[in-house]
N, C-alpha and C. Protein backbone atom coordinates (compact mmCIF):
# COMPACT_ATOMS: atom_id res chain seq x y z
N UNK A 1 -88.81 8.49 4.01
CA UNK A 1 -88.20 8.26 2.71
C UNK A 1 -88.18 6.77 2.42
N UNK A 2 -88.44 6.72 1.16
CA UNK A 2 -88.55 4.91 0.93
C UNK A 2 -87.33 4.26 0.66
N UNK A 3 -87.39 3.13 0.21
CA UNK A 3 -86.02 2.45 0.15
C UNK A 3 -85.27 2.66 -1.19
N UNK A 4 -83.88 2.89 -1.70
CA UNK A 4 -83.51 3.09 -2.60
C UNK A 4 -83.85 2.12 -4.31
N UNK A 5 -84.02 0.90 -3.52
CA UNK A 5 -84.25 -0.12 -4.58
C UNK A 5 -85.09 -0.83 -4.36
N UNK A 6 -85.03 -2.13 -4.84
CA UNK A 6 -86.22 -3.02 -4.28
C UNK A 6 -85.07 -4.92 -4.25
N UNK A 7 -83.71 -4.92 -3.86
CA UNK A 7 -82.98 -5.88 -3.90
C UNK A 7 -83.76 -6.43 -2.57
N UNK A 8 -83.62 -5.75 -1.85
CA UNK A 8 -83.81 -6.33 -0.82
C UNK A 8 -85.27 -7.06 -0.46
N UNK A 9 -86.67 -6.56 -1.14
CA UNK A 9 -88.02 -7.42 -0.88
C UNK A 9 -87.74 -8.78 -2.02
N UNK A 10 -87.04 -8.08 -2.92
CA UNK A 10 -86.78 -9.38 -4.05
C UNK A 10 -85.87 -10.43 -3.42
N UNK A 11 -84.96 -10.62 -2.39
CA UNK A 11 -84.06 -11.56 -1.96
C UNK A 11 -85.03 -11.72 -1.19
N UNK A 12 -85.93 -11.38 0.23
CA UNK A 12 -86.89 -11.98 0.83
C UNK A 12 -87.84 -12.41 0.06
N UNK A 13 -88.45 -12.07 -0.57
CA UNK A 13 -88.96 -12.51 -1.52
C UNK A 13 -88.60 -14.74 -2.37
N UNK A 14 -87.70 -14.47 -2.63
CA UNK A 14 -86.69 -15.86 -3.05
C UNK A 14 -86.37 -16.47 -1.55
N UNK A 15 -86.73 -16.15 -0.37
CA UNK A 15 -86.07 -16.41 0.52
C UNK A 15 -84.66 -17.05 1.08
N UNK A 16 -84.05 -16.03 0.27
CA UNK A 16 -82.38 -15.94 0.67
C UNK A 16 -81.51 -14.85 1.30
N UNK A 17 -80.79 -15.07 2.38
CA UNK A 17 -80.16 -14.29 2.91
C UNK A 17 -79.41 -13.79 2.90
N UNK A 18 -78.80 -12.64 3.08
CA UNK A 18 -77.68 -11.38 2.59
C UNK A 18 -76.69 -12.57 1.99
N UNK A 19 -76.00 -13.06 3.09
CA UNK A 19 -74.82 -13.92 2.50
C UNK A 19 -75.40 -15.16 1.17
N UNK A 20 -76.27 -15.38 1.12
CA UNK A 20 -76.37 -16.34 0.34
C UNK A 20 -76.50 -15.37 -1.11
N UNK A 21 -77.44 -14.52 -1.10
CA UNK A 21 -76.95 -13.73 -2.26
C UNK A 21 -76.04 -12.96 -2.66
N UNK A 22 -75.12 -12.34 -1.88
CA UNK A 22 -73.65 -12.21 -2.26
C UNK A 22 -72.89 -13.17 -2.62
N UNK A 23 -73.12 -14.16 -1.95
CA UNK A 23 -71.88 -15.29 -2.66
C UNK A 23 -72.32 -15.36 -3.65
N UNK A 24 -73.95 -16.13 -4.12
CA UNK A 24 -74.69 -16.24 -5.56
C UNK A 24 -74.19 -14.85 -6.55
N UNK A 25 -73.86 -13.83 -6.35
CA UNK A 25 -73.71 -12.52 -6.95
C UNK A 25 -72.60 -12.11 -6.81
N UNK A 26 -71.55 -12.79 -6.45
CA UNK A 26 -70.07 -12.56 -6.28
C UNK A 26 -69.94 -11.35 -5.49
N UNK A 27 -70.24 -10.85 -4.48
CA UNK A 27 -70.16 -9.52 -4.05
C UNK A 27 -69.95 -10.18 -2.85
N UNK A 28 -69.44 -8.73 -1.81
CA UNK A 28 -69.20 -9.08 -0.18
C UNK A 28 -70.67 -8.99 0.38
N UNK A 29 -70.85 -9.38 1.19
CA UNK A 29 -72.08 -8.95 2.31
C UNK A 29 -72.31 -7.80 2.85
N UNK A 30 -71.10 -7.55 2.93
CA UNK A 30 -71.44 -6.19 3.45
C UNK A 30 -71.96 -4.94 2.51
N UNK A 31 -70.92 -5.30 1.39
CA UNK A 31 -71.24 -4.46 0.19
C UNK A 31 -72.92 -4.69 -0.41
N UNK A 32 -73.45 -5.60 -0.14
CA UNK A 32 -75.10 -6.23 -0.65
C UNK A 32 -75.58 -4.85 0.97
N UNK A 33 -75.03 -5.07 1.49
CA UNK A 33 -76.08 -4.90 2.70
C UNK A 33 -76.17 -3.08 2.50
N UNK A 34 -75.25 -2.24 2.04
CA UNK A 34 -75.00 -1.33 2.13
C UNK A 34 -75.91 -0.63 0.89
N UNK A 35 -75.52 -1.61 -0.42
CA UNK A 35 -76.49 -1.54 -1.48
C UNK A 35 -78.16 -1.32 -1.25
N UNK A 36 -78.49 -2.26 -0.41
CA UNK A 36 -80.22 -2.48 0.26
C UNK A 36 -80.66 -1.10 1.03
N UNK A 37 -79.84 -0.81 1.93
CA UNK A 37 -79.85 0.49 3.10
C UNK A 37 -79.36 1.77 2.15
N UNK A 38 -78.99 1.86 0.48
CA UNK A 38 -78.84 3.43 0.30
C UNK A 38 -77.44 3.44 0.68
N UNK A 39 -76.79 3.12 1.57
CA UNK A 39 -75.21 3.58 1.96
C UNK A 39 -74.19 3.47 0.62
N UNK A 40 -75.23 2.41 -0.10
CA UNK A 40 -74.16 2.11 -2.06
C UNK A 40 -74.74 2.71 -2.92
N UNK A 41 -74.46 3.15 -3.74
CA UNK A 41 -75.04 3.17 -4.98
C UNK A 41 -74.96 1.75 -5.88
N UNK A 42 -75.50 1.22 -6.53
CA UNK A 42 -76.06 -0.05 -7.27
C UNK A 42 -75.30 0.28 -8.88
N UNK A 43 -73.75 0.01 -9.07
CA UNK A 43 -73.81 0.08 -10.19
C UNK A 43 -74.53 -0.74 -11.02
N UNK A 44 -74.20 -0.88 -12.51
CA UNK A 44 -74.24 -1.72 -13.56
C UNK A 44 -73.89 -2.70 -13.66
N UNK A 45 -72.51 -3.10 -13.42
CA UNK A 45 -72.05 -4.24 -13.29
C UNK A 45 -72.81 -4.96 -12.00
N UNK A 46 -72.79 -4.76 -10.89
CA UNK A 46 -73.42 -4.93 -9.51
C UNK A 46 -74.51 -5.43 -9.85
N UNK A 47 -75.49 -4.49 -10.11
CA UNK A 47 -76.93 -4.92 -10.56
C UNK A 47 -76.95 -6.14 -11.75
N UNK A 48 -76.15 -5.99 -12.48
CA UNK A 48 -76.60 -7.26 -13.60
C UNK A 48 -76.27 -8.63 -12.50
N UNK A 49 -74.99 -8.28 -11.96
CA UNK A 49 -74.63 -9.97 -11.06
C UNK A 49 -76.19 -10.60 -10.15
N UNK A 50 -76.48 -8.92 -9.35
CA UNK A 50 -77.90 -9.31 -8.44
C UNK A 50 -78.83 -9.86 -9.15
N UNK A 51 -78.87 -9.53 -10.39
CA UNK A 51 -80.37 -9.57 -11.26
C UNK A 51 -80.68 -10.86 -11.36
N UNK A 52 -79.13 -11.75 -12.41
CA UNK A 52 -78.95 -12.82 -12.52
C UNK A 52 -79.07 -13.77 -11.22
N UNK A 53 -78.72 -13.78 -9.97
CA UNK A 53 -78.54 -14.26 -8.95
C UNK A 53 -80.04 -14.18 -8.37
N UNK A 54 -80.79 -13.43 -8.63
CA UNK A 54 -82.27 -13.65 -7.90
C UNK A 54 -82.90 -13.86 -9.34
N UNK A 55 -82.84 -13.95 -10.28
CA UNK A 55 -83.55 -14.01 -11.48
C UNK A 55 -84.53 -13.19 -11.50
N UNK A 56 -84.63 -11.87 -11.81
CA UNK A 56 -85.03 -10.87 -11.76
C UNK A 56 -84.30 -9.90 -12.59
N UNK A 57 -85.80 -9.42 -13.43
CA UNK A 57 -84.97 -8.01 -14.56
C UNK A 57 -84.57 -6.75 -13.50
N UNK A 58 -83.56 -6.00 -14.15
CA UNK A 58 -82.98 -5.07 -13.35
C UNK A 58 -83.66 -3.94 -13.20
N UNK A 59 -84.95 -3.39 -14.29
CA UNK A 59 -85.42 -3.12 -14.08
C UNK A 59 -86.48 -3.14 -13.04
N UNK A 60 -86.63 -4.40 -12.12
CA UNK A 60 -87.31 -4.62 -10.95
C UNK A 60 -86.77 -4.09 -10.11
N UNK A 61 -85.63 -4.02 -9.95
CA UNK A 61 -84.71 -3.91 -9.14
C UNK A 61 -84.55 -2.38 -8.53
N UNK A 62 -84.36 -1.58 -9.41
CA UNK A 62 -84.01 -0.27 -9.46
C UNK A 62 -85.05 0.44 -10.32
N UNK A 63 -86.29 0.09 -9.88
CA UNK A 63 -87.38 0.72 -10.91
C UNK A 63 -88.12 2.55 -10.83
N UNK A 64 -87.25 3.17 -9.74
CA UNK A 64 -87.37 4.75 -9.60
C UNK A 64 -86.26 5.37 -10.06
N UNK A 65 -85.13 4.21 -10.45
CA UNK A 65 -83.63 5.01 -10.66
C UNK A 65 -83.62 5.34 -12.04
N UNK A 66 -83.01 6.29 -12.33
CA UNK A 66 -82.75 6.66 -14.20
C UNK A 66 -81.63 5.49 -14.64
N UNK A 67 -82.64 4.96 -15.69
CA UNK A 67 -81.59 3.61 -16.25
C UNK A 67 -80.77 3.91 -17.32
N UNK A 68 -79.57 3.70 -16.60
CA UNK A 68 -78.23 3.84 -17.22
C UNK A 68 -77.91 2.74 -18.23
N UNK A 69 -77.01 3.19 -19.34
CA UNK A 69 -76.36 2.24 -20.18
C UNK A 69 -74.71 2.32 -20.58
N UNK A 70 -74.12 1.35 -20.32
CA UNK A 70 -72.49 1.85 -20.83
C UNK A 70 -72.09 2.42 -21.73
N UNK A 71 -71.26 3.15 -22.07
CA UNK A 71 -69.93 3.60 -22.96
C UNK A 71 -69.17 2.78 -22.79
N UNK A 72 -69.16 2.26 -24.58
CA UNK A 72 -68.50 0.55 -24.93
C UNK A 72 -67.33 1.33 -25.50
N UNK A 73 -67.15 2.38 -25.91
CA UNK A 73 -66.02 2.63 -26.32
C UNK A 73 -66.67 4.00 -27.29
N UNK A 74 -65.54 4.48 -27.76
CA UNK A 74 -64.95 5.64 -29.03
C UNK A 74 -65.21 4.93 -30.21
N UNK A 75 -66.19 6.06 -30.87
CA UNK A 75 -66.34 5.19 -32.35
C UNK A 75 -66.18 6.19 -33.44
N UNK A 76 -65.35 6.29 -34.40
CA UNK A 76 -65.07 7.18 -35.57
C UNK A 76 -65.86 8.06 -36.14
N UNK A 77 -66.10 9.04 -36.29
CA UNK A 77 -67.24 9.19 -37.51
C UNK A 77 -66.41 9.60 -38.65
N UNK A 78 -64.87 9.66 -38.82
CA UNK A 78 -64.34 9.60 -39.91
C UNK A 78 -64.07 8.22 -40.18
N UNK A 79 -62.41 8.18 -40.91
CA UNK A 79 -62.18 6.66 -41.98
C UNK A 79 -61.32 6.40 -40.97
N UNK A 80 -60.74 6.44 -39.18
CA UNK A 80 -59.77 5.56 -38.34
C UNK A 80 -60.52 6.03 -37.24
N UNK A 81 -60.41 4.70 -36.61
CA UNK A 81 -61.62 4.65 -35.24
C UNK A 81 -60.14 4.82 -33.84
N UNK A 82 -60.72 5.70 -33.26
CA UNK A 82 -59.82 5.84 -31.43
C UNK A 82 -59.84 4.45 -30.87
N UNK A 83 -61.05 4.25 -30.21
CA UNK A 83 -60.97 2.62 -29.68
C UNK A 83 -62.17 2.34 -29.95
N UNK A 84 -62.19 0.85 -29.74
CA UNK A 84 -63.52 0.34 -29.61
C UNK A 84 -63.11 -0.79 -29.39
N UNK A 85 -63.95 -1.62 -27.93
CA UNK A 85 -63.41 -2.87 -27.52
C UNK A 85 -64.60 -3.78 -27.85
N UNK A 86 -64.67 -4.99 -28.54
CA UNK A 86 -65.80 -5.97 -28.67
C UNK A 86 -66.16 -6.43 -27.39
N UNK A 87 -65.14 -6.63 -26.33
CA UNK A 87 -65.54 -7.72 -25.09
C UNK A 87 -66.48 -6.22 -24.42
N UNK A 88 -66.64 -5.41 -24.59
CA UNK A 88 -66.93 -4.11 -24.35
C UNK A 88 -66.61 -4.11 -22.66
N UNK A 89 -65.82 -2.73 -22.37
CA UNK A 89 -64.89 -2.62 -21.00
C UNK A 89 -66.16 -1.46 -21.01
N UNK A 90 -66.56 -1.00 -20.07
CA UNK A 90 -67.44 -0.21 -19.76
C UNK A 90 -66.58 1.54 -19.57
N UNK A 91 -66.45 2.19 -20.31
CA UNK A 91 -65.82 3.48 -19.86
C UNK A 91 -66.51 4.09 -18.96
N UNK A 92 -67.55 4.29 -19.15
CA UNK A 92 -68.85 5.33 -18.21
C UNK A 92 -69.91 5.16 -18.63
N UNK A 93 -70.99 5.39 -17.73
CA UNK A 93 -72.04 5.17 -18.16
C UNK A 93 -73.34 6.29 -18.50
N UNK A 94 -74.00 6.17 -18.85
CA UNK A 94 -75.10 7.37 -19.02
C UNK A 94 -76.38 7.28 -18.87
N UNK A 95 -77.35 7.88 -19.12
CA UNK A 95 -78.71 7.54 -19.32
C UNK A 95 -79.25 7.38 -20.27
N UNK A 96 -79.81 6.25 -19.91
CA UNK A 96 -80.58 5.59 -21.26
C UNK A 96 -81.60 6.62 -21.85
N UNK A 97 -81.33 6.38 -23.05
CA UNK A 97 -82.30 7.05 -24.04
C UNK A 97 -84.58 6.51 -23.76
N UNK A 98 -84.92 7.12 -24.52
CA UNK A 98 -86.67 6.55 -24.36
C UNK A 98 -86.19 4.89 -25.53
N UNK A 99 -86.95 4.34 -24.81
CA UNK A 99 -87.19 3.32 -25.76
C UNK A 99 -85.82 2.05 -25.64
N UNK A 100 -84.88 2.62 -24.76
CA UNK A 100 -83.58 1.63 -24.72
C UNK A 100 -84.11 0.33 -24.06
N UNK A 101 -83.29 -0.86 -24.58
CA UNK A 101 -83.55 -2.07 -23.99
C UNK A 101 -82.16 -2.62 -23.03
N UNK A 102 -82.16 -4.22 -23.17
CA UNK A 102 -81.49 -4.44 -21.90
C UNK A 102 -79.99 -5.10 -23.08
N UNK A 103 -80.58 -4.29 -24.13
CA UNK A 103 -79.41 -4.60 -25.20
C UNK A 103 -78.84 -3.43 -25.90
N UNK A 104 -79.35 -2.46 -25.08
CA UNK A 104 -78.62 -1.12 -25.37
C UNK A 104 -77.36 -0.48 -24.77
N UNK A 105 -76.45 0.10 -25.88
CA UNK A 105 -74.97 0.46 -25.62
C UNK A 105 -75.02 1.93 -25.58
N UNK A 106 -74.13 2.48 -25.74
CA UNK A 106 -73.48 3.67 -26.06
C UNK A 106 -71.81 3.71 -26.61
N UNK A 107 -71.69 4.11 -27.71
CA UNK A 107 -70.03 4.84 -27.54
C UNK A 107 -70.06 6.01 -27.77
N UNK A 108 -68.71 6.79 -28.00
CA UNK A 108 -68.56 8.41 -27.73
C UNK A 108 -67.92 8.54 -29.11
N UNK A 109 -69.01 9.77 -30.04
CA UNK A 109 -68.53 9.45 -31.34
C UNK A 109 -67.53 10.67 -31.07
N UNK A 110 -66.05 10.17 -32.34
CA UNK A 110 -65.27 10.84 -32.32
C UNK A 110 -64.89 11.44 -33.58
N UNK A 111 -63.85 12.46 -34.06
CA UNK A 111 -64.30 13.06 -35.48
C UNK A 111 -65.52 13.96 -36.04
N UNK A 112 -65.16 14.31 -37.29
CA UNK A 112 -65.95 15.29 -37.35
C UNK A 112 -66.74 15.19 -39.04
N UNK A 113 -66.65 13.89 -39.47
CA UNK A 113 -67.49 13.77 -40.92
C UNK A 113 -68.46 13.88 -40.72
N UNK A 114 -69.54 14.18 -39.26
CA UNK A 114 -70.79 14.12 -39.64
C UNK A 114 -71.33 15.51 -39.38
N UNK A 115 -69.97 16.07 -39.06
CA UNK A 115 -69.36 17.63 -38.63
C UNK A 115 -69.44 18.01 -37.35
N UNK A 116 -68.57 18.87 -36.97
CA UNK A 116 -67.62 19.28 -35.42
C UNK A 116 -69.04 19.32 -34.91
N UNK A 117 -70.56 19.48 -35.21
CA UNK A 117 -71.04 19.99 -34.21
C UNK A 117 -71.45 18.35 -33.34
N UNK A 118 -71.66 17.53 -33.67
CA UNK A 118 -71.34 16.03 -33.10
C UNK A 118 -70.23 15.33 -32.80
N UNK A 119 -69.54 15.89 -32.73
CA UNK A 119 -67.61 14.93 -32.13
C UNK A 119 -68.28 15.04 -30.83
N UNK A 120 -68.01 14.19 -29.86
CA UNK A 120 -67.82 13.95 -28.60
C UNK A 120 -69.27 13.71 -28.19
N UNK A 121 -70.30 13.49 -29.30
CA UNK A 121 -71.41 13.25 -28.95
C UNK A 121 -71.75 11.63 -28.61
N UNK A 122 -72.76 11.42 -27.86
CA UNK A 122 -73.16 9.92 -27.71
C UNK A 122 -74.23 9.31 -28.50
N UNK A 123 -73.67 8.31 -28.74
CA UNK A 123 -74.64 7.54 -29.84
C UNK A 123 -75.46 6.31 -28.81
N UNK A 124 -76.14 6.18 -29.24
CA UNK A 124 -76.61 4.76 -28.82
C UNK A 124 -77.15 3.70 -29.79
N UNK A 125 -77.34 2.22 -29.53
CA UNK A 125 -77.81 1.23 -30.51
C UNK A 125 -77.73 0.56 -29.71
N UNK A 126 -78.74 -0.68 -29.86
CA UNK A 126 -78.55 -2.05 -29.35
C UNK A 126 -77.61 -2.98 -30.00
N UNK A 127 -77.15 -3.48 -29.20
CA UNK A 127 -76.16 -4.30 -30.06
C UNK A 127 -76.39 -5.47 -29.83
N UNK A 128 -76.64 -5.78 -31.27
CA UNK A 128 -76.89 -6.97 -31.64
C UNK A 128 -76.30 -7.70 -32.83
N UNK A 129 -75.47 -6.84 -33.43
CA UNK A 129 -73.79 -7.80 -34.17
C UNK A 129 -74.46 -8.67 -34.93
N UNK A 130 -75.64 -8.12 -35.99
CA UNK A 130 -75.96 -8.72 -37.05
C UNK A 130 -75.55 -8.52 -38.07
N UNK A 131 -75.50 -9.17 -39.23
CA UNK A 131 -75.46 -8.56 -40.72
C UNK A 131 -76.16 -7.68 -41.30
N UNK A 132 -75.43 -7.21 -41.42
CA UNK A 132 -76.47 -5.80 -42.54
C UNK A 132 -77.44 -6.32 -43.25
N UNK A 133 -78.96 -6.04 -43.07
CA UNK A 133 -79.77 -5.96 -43.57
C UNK A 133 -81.09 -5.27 -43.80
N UNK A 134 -81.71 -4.92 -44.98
CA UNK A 134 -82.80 -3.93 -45.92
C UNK A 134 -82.73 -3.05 -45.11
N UNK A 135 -83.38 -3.34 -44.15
CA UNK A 135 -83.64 -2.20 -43.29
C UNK A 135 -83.22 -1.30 -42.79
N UNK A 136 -81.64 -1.35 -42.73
CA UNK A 136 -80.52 -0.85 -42.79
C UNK A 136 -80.09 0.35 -43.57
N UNK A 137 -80.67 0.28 -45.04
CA UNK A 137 -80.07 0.70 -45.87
C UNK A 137 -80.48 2.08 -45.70
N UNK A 138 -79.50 3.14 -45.91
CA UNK A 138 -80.17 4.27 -45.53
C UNK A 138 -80.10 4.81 -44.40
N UNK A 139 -79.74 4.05 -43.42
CA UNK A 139 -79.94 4.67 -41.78
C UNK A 139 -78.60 5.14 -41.36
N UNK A 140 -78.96 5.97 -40.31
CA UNK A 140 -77.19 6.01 -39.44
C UNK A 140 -76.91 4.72 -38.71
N UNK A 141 -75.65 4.08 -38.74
CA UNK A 141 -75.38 3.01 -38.23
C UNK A 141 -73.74 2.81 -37.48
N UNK A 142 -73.74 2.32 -36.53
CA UNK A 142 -72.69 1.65 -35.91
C UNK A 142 -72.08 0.60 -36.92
N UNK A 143 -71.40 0.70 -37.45
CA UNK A 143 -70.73 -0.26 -38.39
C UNK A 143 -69.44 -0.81 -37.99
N UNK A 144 -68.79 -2.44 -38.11
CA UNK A 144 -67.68 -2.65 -37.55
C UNK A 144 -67.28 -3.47 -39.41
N UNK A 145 -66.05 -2.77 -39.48
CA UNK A 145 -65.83 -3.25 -40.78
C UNK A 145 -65.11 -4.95 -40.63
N UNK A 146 -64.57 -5.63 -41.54
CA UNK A 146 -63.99 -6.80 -41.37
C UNK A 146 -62.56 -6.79 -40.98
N UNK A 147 -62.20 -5.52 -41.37
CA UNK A 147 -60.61 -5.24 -40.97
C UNK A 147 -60.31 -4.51 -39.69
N UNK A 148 -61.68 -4.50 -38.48
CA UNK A 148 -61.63 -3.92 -37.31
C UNK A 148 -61.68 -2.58 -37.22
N UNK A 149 -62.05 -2.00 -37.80
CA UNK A 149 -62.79 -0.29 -37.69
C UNK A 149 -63.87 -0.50 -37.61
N UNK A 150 -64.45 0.66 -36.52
CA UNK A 150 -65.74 0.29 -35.85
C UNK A 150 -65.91 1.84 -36.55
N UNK A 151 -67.01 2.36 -36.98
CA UNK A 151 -67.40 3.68 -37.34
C UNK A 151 -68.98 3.80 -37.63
N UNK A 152 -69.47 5.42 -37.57
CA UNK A 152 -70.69 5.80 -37.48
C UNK A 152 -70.75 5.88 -38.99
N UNK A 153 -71.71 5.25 -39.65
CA UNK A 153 -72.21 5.87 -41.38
C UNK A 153 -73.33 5.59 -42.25
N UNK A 154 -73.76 6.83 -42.91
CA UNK A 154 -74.59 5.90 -43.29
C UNK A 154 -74.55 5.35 -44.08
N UNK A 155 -75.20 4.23 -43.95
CA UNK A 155 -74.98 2.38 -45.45
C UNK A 155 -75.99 2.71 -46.39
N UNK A 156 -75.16 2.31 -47.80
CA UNK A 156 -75.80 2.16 -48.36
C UNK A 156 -75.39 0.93 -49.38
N UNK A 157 -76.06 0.41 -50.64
CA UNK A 157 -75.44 -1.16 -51.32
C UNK A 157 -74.53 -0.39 -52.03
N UNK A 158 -73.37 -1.60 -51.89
CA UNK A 158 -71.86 -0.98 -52.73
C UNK A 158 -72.82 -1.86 -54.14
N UNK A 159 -71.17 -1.81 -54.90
CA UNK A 159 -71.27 -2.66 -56.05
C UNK A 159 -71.11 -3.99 -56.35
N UNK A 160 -70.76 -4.78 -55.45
CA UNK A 160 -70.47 -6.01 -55.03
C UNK A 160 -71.66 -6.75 -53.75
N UNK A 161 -71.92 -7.96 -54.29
CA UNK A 161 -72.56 -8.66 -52.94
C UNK A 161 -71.51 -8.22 -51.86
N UNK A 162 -72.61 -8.13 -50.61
CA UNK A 162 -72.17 -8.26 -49.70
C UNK A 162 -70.99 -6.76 -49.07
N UNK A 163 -70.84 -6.02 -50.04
CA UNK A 163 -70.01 -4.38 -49.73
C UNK A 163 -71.18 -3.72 -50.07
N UNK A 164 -70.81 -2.45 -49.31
CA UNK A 164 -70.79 -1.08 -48.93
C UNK A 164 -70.96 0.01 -48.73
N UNK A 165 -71.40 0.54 -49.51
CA UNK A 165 -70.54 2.38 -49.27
C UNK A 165 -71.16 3.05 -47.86
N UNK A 166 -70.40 3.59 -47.53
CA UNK A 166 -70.25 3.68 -46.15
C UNK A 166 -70.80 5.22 -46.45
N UNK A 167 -71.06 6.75 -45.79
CA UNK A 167 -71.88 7.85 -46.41
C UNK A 167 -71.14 8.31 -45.19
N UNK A 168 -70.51 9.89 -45.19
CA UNK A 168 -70.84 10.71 -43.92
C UNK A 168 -71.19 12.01 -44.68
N UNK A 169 -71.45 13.07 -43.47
CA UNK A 169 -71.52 14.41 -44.27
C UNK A 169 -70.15 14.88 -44.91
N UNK A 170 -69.18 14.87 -44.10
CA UNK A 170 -68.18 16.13 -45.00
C UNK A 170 -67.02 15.12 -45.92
N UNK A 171 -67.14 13.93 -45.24
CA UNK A 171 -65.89 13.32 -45.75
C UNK A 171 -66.35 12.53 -47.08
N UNK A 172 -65.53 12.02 -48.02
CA UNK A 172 -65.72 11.03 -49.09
C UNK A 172 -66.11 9.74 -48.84
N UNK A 173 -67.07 9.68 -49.67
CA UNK A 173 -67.62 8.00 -48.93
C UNK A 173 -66.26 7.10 -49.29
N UNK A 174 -67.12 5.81 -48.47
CA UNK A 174 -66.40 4.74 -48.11
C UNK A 174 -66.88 3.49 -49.27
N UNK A 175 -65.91 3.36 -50.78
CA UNK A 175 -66.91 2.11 -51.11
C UNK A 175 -66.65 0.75 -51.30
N UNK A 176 -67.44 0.06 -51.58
CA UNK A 176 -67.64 -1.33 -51.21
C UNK A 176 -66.67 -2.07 -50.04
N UNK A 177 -66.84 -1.08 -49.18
CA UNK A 177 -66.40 -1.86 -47.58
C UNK A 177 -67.43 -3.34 -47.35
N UNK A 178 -66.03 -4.12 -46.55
CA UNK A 178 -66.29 -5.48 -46.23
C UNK A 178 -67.17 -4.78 -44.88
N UNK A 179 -68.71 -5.52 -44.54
CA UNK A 179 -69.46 -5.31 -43.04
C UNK A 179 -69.25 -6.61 -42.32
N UNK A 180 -68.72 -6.53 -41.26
CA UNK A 180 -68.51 -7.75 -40.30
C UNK A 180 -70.54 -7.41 -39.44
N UNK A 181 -70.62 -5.99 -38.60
CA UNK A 181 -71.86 -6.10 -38.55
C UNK A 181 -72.59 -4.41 -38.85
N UNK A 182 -73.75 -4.31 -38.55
CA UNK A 182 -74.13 -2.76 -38.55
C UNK A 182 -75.37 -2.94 -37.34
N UNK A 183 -75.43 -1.47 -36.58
CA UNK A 183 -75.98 -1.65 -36.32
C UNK A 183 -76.93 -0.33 -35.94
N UNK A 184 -78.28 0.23 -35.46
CA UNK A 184 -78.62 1.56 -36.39
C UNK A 184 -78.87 2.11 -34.74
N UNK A 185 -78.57 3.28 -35.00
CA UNK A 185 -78.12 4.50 -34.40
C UNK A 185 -80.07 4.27 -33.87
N UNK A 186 -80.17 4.60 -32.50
CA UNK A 186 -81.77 4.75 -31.91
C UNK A 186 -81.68 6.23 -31.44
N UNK A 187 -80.50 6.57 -31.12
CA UNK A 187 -80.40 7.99 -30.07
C UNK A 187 -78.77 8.62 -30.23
N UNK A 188 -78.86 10.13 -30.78
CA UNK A 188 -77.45 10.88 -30.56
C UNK A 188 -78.00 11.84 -29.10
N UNK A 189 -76.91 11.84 -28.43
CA UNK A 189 -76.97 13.65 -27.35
C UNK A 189 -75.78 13.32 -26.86
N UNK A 190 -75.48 15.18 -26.94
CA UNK A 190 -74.56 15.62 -26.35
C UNK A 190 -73.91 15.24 -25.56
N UNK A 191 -72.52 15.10 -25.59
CA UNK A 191 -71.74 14.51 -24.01
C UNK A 191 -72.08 15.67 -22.88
């Protein structure tokens, strides 16, 4: 059976030793060593510290493993969002969708405007906390309003520069909402 990852040819590789890349990666030694031998599993957090610390994409790293992406939080698909944290706290994680990058999220949509048969479903997007723009218009999107509601909808131009209208299926749109950012839906599935 082969080795679980590849941390370990990549630190020989850089020629640095267990301890020197745990300290570089904030981790124990032992915990690195256990990671290399299969005895760990390699979270997310874990792996980004290693990645950074040998300068190496994580995808090098763990390139037979199914690549996971966090749950940044609960996001509305009605008009009041459950949670959603910006510093994003990782709830759980999942598998990445086809096509996800190393800027791809997940939250767990909640509500039922886009109707019950998607509540508790997972969304994904990269997040990238831009301004709404063209391309936008029309799509399903992660939207964080200016007054801190984070919600799923689709955008379209309000009546005012710079607002709104926010679209779901069952509920009444949303119009000329202030957009702090949007950002467009790549992948829904099932929790």
């Amino acid at each position: 059976m082969g080795k679980p990852n590849r941390i370990q040819e990549w630190r020989e590789q850089r020629g640095l030793s267990q301890e020197a890349l745990a300290e570089a990666a904030g981790i124990s030694t032992g915990y690195l060593s256990r990671m290399e031998n299969g005895g760990r599993n390699v979270s997310l957090k874990n792996l980004a510290k290693i990645s950074a610390a040998l300068k190496v994409p994580e995808r090098e790293l763990v390139p037979d493993q199914q690549r996971m992406v966090p749950i940044v939080g609960y996001v509305s698909a009605g008009a009041v969002t459950n949670f959603f944290d910006l510093e994003q706290i990782t709830l759980d994680e999942v598998a990445a969708p086809e096509g996800a990058t190393d800027k791809t999220v997940a939250v767990e949509i909640r509500g039922e405007s886009l109707g019950s048969f998607f509540d508790r479903w997972i969304a994904f997007y990269d997040d990238v906390r831009r301004p709404v723009t063209s391309d936008l218009m029309g799509q399903l999107c992660i939207v964080r309003l200016t007054d801190g509601r984070t919600l799923i909808k689709k955008l379209k131009r309000g009546t005012f520069d710079n607002h709104y209208t926010l679209l779901s299926q069952f509920e009444p749109p949303m119009y000329d909402e202030e957009v702090e950012f949007a950002a467009r839906i790549i992948s829904m599935v099932p929790r």
